[in-house]
PDB file of N, CA and C in Angstrom:
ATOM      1  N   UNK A   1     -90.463  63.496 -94.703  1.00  0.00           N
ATOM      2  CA  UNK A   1     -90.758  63.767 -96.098  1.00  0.00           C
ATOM      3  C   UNK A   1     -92.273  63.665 -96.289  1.00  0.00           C
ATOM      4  N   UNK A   2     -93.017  64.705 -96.727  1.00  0.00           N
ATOM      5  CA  UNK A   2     -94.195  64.471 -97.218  1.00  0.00           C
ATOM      6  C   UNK A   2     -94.685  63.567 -98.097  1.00  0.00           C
ATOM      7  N   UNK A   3     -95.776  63.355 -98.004  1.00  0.00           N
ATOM      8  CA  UNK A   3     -96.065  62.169 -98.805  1.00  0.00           C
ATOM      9  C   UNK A   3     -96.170  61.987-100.632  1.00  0.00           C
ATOM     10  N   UNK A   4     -96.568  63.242-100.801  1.00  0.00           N
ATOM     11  CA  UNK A   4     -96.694  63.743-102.560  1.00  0.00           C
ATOM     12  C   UNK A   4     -94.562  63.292-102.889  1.00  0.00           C
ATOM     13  N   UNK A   5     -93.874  63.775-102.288  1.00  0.00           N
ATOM     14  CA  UNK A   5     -92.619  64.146-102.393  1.00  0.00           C
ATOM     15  C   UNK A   5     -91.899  62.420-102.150  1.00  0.00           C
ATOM     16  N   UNK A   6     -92.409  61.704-100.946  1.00  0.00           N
ATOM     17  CA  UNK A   6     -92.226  60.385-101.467  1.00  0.00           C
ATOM     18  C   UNK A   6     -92.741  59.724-102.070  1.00  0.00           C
ATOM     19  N   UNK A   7     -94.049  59.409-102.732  1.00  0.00           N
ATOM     20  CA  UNK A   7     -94.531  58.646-103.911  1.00  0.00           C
ATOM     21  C   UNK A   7     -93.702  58.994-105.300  1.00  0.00           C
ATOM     22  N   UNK A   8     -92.894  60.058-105.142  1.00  0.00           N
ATOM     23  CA  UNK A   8     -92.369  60.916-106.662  1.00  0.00           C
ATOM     24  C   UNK A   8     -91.150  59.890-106.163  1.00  0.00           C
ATOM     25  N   UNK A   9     -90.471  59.927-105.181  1.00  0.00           N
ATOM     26  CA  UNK A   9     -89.092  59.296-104.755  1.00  0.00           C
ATOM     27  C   UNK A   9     -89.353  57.902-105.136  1.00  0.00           C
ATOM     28  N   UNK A  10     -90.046  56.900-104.987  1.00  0.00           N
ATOM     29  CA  UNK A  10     -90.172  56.015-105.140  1.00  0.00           C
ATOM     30  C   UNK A  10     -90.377  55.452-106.687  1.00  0.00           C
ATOM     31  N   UNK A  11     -91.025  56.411-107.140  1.00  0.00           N
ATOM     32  CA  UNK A  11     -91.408  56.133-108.527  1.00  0.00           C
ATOM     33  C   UNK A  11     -90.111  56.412-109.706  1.00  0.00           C
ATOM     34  N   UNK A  12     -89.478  56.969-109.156  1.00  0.00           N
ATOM     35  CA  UNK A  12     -88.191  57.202-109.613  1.00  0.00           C
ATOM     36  C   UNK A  12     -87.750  56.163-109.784  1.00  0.00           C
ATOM     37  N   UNK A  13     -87.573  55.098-108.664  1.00  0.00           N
ATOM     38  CA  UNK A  13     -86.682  53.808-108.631  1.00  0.00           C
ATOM     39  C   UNK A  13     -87.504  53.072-108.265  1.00  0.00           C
ATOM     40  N   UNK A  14     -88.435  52.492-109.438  1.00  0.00           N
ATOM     41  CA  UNK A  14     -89.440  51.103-109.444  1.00  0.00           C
ATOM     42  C   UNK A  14     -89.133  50.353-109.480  1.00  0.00           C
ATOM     43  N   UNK A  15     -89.205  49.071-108.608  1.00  0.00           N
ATOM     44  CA  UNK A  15     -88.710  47.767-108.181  1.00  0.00           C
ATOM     45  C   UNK A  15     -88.713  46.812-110.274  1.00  0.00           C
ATOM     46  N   UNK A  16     -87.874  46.372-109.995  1.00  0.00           N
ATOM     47  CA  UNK A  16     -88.059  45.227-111.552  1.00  0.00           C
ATOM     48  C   UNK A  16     -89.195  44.284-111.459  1.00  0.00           C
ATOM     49  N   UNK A  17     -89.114  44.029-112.507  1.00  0.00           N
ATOM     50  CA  UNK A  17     -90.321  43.008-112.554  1.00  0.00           C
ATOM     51  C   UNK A  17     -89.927  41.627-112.047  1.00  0.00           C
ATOM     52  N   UNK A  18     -88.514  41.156-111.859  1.00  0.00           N
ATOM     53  CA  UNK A  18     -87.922  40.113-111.281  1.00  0.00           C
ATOM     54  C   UNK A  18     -88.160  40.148-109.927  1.00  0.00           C
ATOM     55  N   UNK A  19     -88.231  41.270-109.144  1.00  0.00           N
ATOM     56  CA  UNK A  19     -87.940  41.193-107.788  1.00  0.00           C
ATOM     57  C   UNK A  19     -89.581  41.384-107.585  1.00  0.00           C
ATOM     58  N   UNK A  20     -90.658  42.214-108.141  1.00  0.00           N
ATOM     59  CA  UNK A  20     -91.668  41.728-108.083  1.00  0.00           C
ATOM     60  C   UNK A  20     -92.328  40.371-108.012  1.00  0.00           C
ATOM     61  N   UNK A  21     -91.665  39.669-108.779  1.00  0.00           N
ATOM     62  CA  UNK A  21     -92.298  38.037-108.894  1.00  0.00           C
ATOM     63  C   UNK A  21     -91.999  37.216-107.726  1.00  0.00           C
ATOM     64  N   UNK A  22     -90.577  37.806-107.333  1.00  0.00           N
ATOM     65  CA  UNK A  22     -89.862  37.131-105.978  1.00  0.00           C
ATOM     66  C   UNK A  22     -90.534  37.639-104.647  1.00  0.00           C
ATOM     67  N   UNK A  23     -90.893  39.205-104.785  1.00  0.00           N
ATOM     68  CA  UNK A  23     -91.881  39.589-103.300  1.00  0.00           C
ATOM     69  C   UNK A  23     -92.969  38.820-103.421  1.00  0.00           C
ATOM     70  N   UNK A  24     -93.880  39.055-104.571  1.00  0.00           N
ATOM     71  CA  UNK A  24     -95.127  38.325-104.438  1.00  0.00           C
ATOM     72  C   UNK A  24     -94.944  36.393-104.311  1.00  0.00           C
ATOM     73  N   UNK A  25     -94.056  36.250-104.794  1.00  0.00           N
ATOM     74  CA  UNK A  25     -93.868  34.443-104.876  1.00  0.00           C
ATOM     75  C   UNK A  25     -93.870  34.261-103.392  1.00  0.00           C
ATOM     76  N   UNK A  26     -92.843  34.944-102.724  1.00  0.00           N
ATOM     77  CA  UNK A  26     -92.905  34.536-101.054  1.00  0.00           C
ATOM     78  C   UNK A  26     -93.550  35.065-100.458  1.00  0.00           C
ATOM     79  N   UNK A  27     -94.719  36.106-100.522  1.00  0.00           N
ATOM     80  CA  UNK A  27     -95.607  36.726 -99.773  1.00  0.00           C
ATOM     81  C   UNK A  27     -96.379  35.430-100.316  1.00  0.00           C
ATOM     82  N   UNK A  28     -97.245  34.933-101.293  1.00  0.00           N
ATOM     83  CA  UNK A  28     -98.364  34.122-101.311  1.00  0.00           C
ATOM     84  C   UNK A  28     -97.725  32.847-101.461  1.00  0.00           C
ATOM     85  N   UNK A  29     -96.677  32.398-101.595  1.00  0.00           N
ATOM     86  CA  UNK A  29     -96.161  30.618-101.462  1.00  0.00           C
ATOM     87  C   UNK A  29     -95.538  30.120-100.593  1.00  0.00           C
ATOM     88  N   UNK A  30     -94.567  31.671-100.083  1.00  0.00           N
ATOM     89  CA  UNK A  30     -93.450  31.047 -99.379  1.00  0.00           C
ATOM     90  C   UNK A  30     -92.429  30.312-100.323  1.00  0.00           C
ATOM     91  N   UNK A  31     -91.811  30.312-101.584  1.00  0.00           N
ATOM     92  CA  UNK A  31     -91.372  30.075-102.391  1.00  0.00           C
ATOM     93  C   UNK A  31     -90.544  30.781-103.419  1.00  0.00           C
ATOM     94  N   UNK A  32     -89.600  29.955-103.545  1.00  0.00           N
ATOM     95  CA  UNK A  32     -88.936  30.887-105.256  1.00  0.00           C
ATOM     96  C   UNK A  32     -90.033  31.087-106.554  1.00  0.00           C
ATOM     97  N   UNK A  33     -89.994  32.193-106.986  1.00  0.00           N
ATOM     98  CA  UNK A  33     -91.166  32.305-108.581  1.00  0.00           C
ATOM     99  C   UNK A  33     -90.567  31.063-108.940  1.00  0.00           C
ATOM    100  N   UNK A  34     -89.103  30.632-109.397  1.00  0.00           N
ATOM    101  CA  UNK A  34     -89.111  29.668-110.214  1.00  0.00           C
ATOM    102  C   UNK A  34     -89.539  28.573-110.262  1.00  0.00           C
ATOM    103  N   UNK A  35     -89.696  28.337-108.780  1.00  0.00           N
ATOM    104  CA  UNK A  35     -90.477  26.647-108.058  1.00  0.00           C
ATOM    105  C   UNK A  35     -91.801  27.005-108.467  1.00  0.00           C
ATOM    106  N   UNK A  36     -92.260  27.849-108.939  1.00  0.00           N
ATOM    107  CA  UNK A  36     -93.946  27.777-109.336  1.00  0.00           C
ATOM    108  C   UNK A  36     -94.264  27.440-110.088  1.00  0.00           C
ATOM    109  N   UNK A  37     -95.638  26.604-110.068  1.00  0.00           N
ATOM    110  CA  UNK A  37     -96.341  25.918-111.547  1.00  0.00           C
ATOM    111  C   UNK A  37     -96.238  27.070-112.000  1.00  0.00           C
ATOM    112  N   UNK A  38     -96.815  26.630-113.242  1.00  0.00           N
ATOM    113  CA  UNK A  38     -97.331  27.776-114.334  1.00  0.00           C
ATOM    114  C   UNK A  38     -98.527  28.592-113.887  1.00  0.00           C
ATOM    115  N   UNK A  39     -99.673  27.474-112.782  1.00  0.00           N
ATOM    116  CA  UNK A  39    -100.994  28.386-112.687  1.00  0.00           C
ATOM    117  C   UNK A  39    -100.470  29.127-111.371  1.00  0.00           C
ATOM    118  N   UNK A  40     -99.306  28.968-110.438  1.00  0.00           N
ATOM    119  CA  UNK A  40     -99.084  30.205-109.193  1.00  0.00           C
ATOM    120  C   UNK A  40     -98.235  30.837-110.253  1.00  0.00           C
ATOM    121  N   UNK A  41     -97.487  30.752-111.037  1.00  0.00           N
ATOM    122  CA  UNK A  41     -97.006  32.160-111.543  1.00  0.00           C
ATOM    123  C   UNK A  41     -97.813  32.997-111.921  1.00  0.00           C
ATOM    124  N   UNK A  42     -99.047  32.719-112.557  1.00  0.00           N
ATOM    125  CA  UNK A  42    -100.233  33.319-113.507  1.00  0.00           C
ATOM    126  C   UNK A  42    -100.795  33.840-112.379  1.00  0.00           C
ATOM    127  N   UNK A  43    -101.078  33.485-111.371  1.00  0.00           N
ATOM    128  CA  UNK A  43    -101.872  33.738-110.193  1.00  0.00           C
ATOM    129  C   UNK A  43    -100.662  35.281-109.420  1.00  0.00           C
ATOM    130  N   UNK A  44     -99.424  35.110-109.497  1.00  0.00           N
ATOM    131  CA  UNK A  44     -98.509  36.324-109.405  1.00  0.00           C
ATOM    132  C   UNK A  44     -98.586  37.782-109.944  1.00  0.00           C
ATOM    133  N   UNK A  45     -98.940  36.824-111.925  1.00  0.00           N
ATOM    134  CA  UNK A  45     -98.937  38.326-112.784  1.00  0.00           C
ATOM    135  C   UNK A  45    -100.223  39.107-112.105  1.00  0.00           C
ATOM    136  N   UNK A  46    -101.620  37.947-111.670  1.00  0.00           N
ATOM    137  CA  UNK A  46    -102.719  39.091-111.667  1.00  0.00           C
ATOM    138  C   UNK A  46    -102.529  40.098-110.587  1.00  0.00           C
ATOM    139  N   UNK A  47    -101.911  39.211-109.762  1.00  0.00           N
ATOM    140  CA  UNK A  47    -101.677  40.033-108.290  1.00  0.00           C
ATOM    141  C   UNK A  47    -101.225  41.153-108.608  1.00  0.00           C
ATOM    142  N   UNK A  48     -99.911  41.378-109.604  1.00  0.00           N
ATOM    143  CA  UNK A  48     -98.760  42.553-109.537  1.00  0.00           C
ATOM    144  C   UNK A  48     -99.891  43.612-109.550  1.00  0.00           C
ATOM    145  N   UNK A  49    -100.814  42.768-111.056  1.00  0.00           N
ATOM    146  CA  UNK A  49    -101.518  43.636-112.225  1.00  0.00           C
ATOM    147  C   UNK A  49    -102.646  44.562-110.876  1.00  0.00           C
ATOM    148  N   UNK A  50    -102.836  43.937-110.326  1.00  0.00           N
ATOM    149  CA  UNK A  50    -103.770  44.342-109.269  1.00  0.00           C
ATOM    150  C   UNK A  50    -103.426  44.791-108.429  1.00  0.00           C
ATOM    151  N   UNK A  51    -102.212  44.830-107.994  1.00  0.00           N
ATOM    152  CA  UNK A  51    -101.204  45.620-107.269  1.00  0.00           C
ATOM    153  C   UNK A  51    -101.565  47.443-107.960  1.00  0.00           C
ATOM    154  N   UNK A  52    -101.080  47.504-108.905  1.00  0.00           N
ATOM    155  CA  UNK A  52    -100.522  48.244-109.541  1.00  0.00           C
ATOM    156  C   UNK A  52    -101.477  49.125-109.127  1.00  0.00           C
ATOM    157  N   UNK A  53    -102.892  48.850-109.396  1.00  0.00           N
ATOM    158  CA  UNK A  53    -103.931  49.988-108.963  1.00  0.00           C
ATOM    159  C   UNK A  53    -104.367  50.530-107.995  1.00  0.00           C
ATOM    160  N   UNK A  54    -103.781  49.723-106.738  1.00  0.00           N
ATOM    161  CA  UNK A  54    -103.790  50.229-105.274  1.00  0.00           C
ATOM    162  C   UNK A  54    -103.458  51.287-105.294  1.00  0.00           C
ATOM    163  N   UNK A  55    -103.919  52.113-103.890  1.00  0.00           N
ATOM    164  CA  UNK A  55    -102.624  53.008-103.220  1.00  0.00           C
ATOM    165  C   UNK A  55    -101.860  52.365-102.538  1.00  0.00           C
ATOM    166  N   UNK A  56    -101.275  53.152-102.208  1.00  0.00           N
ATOM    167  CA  UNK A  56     -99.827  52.856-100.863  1.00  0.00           C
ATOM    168  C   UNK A  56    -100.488  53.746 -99.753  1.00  0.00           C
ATOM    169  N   UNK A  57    -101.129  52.622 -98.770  1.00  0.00           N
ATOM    170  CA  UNK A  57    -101.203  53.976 -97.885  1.00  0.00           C
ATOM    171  C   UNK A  57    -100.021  54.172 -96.818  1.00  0.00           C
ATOM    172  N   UNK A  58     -98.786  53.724 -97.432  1.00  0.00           N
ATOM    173  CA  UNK A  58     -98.249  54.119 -96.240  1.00  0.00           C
ATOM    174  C   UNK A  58     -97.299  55.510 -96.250  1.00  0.00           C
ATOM    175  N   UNK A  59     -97.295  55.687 -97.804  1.00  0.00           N
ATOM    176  CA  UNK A  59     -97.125  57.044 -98.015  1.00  0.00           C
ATOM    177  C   UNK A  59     -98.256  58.161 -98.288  1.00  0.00           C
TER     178      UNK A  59
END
């Protein structure tokens, strides 16, 4: 699949914002979001937020 044709596939079916908090919680804690203070959850939202503006280069 070309790459224009999977970024459209994907965007179709955007991960929730729950399972976001849970990739990023165990990518940077190793942890459940819910076991997080308040300042690693806050430290999560900026990530997503900063996520968001990347590319993907793997498509």
């Amino acid at each position: 699949m070309q790459g224009l044709a999977r970024a459209e596939q994907i965007k179709k079916t955007p991960p929730s914002l729950a399972a976001l908090f849970e990739r990023y919680a165990q990518k940077l804690f190793v942890c459940s979001y819910e076991n997080l203070s308040a300042e690693q959850q806050q430290r999560i939202h900026h990530e997503i937020i900063e996520a968001s503006g990347r590319s993907n280069a793997e498509v």
